[in-house]
N, C-alpha and C. Protein backbone atom coordinates (compact mmCIF):
# COMPACT_ATOMS: atom_id res chain seq x y z
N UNK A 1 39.69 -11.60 -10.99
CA UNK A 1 40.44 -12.81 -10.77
C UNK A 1 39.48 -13.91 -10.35
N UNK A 2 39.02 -14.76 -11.22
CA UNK A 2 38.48 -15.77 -10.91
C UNK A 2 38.54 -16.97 -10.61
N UNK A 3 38.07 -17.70 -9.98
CA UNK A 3 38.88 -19.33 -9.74
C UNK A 3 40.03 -19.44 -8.70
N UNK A 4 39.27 -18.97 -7.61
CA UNK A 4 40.65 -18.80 -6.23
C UNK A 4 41.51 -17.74 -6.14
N UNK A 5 40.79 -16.63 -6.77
CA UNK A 5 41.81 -15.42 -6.91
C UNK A 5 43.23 -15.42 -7.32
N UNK A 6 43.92 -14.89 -7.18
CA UNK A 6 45.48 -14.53 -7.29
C UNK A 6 46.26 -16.16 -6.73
N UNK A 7 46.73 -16.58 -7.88
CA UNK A 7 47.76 -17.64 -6.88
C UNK A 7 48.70 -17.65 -7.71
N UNK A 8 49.40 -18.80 -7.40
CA UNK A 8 51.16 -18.78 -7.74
C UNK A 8 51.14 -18.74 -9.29
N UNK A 9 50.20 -18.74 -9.83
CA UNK A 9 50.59 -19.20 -11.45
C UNK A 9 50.42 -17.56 -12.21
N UNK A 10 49.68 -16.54 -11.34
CA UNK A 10 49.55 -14.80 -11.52
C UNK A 10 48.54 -14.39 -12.19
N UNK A 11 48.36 -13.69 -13.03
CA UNK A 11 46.84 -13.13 -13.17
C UNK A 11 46.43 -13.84 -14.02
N UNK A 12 44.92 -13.63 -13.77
CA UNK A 12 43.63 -14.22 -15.12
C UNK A 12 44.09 -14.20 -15.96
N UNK A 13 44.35 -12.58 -16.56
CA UNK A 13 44.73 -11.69 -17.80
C UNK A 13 45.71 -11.14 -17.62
N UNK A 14 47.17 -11.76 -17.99
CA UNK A 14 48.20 -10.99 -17.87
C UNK A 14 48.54 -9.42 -18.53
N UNK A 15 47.25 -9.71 -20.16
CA UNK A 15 47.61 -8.53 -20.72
C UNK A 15 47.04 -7.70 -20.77
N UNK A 16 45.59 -7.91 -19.99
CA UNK A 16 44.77 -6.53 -19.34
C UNK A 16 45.79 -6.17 -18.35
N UNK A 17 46.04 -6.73 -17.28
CA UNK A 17 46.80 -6.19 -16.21
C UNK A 17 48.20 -5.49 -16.50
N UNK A 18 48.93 -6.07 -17.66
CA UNK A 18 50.22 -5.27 -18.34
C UNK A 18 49.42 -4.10 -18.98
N UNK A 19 48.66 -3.92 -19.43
CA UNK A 19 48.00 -2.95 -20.45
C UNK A 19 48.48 -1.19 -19.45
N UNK A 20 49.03 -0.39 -20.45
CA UNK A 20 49.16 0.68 -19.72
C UNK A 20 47.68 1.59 -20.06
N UNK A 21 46.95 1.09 -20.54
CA UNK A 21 45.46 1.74 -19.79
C UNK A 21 44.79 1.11 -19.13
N UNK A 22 45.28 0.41 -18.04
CA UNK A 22 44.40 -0.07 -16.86
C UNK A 22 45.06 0.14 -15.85
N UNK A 23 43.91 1.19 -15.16
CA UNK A 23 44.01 1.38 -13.64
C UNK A 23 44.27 0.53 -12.56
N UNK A 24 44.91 1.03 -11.40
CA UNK A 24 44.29 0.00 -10.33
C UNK A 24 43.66 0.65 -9.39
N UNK A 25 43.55 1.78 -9.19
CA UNK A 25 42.78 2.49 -8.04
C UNK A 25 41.73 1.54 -7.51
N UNK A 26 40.79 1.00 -8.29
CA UNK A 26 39.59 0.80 -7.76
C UNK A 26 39.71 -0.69 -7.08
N UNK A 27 41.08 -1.31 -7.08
CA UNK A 27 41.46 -2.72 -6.72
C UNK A 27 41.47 -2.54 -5.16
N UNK A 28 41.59 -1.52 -4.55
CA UNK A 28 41.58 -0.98 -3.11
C UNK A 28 40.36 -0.97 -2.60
N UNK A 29 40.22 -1.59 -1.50
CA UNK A 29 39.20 -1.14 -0.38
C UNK A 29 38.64 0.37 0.55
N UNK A 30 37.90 0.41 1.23
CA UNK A 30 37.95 1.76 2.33
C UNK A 30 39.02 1.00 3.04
N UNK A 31 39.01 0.21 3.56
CA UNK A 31 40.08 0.04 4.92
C UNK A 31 41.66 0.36 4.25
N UNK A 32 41.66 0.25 2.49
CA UNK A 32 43.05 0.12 2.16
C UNK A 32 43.22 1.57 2.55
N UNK A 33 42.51 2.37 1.48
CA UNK A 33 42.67 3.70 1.47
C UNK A 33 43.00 4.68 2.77
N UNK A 34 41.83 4.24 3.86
CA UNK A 34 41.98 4.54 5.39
C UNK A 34 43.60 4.20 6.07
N UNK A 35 44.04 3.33 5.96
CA UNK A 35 44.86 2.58 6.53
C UNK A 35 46.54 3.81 5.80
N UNK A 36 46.39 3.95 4.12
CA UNK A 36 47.56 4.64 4.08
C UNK A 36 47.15 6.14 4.62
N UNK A 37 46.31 6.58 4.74
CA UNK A 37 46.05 7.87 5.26
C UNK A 37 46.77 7.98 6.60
N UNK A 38 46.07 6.69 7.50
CA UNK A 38 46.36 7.56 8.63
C UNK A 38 48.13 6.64 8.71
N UNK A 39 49.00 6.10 7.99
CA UNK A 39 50.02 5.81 7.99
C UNK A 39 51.05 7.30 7.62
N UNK A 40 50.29 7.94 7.19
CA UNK A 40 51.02 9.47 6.40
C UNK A 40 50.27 10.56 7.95
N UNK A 41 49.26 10.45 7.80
CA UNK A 41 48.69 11.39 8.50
C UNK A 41 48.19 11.70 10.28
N UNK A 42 48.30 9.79 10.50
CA UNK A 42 48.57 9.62 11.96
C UNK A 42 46.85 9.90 11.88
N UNK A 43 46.28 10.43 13.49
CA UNK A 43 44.75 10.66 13.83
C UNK A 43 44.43 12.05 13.19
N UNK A 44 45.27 12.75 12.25
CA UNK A 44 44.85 14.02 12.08
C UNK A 44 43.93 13.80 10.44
N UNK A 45 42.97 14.92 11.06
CA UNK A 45 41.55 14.40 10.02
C UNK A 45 41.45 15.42 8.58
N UNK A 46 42.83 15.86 8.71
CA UNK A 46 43.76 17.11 7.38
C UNK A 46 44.75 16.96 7.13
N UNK A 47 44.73 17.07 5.69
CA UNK A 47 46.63 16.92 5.42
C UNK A 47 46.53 17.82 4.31
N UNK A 48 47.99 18.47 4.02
CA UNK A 48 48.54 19.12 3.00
C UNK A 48 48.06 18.44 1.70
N UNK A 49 48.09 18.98 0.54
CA UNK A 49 47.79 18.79 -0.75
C UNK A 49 49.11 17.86 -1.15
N UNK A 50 50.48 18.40 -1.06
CA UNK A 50 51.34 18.17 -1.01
C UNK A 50 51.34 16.60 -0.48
N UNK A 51 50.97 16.19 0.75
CA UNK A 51 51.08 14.93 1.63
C UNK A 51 50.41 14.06 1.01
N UNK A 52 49.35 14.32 -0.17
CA UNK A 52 48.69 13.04 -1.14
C UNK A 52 49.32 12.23 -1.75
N UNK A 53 50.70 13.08 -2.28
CA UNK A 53 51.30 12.16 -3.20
C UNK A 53 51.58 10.96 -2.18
N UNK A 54 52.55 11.23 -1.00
CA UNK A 54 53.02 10.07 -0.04
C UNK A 54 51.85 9.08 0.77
N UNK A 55 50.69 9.56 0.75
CA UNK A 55 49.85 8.37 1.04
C UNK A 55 49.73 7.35 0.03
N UNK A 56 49.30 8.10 -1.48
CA UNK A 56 49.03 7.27 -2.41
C UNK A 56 50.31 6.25 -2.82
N UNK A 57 51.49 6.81 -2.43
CA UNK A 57 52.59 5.71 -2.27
C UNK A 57 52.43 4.88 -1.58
N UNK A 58 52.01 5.34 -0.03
CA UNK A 58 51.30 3.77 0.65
C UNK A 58 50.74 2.61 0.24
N UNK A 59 49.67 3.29 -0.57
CA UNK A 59 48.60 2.51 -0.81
C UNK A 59 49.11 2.01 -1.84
N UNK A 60 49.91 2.32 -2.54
CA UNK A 60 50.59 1.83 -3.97
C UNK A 60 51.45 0.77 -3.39
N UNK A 61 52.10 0.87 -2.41
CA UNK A 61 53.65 0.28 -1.76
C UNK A 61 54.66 0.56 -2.99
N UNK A 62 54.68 1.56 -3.43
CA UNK A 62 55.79 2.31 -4.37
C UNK A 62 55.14 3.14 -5.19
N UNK A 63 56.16 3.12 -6.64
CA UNK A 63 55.61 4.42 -7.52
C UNK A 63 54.25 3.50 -8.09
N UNK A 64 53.26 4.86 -8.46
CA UNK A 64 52.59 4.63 -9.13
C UNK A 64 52.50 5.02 -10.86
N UNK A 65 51.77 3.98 -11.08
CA UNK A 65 51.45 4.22 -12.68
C UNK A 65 51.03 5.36 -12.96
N UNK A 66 51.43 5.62 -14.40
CA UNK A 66 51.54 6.72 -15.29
C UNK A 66 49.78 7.21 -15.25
N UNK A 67 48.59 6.34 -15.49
CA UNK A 67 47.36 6.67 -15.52
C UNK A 67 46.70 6.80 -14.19
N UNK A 68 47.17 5.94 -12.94
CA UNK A 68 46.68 6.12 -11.55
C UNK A 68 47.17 7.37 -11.12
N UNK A 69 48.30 8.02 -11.58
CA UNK A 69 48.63 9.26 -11.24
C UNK A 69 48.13 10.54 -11.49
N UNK A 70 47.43 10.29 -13.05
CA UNK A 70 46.71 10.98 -13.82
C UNK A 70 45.53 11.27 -13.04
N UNK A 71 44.91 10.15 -12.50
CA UNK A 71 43.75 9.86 -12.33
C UNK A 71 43.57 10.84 -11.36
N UNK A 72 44.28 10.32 -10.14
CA UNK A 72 44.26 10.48 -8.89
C UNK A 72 44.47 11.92 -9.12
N UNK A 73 45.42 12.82 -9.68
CA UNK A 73 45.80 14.27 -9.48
C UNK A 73 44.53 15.23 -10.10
N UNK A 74 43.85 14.23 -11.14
CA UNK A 74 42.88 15.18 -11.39
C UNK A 74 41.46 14.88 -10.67
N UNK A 75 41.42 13.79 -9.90
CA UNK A 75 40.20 13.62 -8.82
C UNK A 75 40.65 14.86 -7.31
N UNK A 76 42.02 15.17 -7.14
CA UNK A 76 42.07 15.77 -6.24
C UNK A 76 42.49 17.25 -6.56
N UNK A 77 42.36 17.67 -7.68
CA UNK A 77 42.62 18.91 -7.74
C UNK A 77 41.49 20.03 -7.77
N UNK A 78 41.70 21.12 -6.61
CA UNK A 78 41.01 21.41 -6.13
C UNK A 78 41.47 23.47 -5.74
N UNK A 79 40.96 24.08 -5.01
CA UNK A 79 41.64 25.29 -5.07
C UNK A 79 42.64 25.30 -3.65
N UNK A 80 41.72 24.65 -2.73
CA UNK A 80 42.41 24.27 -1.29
C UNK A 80 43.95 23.64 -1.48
N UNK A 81 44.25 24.32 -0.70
CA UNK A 81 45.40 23.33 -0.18
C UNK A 81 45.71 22.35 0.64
N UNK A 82 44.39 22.18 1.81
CA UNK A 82 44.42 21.52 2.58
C UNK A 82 43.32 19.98 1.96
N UNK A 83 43.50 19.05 2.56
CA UNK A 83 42.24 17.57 2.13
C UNK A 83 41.83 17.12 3.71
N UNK A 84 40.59 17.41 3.31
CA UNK A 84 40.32 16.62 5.27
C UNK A 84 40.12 15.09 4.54
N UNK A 85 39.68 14.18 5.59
CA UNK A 85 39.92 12.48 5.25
C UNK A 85 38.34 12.61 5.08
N UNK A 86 37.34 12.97 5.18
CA UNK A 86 35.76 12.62 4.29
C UNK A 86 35.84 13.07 3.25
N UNK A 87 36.88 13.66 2.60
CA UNK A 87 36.65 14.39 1.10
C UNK A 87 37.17 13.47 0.69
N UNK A 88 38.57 13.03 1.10
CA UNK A 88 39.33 12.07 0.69
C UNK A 88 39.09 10.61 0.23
N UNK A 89 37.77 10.08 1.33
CA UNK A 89 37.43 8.77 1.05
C UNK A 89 36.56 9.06 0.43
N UNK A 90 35.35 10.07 0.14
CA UNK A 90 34.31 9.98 -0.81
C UNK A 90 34.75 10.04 -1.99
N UNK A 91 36.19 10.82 -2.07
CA UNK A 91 36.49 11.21 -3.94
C UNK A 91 36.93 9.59 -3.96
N UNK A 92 37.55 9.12 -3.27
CA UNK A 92 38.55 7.50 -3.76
C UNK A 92 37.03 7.12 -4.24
N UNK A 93 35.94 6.81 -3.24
CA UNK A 93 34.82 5.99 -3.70
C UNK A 93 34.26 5.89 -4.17
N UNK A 94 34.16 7.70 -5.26
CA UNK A 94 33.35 7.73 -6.37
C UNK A 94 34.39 7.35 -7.48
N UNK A 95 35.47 7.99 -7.62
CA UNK A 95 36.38 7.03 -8.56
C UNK A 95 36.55 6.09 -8.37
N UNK A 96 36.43 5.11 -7.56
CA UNK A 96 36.28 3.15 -7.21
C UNK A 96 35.23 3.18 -8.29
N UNK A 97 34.15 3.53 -7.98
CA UNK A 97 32.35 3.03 -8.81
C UNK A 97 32.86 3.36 -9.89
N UNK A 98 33.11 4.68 -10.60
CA UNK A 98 33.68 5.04 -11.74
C UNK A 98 34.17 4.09 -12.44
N UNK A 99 35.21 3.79 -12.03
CA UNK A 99 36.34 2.50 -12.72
C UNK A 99 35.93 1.48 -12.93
N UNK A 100 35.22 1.08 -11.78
CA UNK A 100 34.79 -0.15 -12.25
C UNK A 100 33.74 -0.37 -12.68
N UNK A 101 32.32 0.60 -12.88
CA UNK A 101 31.82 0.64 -14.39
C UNK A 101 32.84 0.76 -15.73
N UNK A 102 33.70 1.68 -15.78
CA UNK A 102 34.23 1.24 -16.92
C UNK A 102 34.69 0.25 -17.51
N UNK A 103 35.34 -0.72 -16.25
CA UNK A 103 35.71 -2.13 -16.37
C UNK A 103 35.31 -2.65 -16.55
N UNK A 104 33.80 -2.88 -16.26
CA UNK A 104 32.61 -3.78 -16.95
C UNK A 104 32.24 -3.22 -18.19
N UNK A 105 32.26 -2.07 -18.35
CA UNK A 105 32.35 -1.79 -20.01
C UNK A 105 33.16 -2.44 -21.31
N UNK A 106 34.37 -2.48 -20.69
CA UNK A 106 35.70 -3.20 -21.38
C UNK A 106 35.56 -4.70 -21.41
N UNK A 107 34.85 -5.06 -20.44
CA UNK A 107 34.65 -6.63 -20.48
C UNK A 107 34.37 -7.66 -21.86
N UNK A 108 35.00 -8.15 -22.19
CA UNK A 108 35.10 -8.67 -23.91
C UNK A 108 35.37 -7.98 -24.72
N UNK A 109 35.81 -7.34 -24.88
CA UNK A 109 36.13 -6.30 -25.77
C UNK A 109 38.09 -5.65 -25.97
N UNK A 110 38.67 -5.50 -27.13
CA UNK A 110 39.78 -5.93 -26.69
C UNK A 110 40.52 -3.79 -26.27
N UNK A 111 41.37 -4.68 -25.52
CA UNK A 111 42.27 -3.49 -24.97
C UNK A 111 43.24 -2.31 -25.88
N UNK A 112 43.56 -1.01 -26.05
CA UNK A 112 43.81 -0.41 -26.19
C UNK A 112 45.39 -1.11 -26.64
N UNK A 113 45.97 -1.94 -25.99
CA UNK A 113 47.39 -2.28 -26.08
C UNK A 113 47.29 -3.53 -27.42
N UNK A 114 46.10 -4.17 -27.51
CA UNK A 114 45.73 -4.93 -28.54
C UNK A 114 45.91 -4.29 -29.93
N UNK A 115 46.95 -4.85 -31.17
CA UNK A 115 47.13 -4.50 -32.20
C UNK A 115 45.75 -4.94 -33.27
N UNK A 116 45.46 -6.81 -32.68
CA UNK A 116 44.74 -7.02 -33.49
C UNK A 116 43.61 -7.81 -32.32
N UNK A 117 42.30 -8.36 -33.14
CA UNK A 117 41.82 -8.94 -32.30
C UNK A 117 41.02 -10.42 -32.80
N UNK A 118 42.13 -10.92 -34.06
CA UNK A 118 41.74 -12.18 -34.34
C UNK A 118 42.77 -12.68 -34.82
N UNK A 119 42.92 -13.75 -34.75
CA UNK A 119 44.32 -14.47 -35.24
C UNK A 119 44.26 -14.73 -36.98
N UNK A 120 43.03 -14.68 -37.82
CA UNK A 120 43.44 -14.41 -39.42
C UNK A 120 43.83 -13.28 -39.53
N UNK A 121 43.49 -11.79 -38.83
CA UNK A 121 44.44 -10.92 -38.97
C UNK A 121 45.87 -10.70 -38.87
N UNK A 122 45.72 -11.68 -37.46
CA UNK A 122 47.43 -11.79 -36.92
C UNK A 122 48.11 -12.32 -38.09
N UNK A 123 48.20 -13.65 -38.53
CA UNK A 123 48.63 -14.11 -39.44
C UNK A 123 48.29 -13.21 -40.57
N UNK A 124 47.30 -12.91 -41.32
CA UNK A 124 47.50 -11.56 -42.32
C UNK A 124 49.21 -11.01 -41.89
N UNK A 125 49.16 -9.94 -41.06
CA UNK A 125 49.86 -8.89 -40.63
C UNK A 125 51.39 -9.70 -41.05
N UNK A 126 51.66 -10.76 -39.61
CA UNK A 126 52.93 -11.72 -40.34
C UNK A 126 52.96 -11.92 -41.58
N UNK A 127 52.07 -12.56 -42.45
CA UNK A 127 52.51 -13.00 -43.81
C UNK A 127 52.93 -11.55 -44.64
N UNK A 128 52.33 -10.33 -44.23
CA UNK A 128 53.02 -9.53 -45.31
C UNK A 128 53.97 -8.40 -44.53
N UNK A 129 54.35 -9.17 -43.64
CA UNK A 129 55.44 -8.39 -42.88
C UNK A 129 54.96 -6.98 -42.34
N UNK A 130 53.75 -6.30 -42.05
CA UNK A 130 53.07 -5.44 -41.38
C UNK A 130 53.73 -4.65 -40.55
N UNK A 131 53.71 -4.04 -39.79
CA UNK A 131 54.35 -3.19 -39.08
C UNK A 131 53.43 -3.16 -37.73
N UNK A 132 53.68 -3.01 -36.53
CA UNK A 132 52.35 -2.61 -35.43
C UNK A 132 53.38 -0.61 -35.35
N UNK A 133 51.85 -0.46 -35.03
CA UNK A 133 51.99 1.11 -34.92
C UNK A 133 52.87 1.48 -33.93
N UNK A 134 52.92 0.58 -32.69
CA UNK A 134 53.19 0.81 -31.17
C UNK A 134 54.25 -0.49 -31.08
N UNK A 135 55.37 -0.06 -30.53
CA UNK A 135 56.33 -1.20 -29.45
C UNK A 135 55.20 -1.42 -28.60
N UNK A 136 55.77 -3.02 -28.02
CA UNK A 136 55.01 -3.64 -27.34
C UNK A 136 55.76 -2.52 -25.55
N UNK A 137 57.00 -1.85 -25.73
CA UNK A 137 56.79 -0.68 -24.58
C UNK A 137 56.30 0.09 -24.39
N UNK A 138 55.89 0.60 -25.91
CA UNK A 138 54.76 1.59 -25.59
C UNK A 138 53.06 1.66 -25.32
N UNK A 139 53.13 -0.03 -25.26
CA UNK A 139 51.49 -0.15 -24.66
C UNK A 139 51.12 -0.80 -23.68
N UNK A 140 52.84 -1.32 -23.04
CA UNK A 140 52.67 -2.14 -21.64
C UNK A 140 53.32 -1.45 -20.72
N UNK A 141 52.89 -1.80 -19.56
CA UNK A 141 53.64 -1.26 -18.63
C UNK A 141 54.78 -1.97 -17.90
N UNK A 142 54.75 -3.57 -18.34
CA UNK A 142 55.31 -4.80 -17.85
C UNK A 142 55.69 -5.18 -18.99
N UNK A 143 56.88 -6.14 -18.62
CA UNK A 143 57.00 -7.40 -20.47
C UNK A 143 56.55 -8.49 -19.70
N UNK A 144 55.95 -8.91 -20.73
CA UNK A 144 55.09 -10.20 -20.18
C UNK A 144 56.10 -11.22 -20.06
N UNK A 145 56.93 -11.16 -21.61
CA UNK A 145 58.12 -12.65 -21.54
C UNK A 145 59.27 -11.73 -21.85
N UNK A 146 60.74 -12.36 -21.49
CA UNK A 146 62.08 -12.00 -22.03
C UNK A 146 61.76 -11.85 -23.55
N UNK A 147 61.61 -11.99 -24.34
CA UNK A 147 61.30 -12.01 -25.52
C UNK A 147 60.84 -10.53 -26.36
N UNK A 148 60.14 -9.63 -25.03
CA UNK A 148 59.41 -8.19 -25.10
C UNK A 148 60.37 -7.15 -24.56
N UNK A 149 61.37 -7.70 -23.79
CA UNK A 149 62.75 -7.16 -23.49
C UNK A 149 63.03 -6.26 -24.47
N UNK A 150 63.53 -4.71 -24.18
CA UNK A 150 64.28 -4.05 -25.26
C UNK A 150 65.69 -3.88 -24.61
N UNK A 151 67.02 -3.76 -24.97
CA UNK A 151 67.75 -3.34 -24.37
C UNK A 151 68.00 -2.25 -25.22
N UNK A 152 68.37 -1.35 -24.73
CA UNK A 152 68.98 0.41 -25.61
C UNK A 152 70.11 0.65 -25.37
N UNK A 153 70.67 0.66 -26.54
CA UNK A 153 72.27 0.90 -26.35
C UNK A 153 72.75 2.16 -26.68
């Protein structure tokens, strides 16, 4: 987010950020991560396997996405049942670096939810009535405008 970060008018890139292959894990801090832990876990420096899901709701402030869930279940799967909080913040922090090398990978380059990535194609596609492979639900996680609305009857 550049240019004063986040303000009233909403993201840089609405359709990286709608894109249902983009994470947000790595948008979190240590203090975020710290902060839902000990909101689930209080001063205790272990929690159940089980008790991950409800921190990462913290830190989410609701459900999480279909790929942060992914992410997260296979960064913490493990034979233990128990997670002390140094395993916990080192795995978040190597998946933070993770991500966001990949994010700088993706940088110019177009997104997975992208049908096309030039507008003589676009127009191509319209003029001969084309088809996209994917609903625009099945590659967002958001509708950007009323317009992307499906209703199912």
């Amino acid at each position: 987010m550049a240019f004063f970060g986040l303000t009233a008018l909403g993201y840089q890139n609405p359709f990286a950020v709608a894109s249902k292959d983009m994470p947000f894990i790595h948008i979190f801090t240590d203090a975020d991560y710290e902060n839902a832990w000990r909101q689930i876990a209080g001063e205790s420096k272990i929690v159940r396997r089980d008790q991950l899901h409800a921190i990462f709701r913290k830190l989410f402030r609701g459900d999480l996405y279909e790929i942060d869930e992914t992410l997260l279940h296979n960064a913490f799967i493990s034979e233990s049942e128990e997670v002390d909080f140094r395993s916990y913040m080192s795995t978040l922090g190597s998946l933070r670096e993770y991500l966001e090398i990949e994010q700088k990978k993706l940088e110019g380059k177009p997104r997975e939810s992208c049908d096309v990535t030039s507008s003589l194609v676009l127009k191509e596609r319209l003029k001969r009535n084309i088809r996209y492979e994917r609903a625009p639900h099945e590659k967002q996680k958001m509708v950007l405008s009323s317009s992307q609305e499906v209703i199912k009857t």
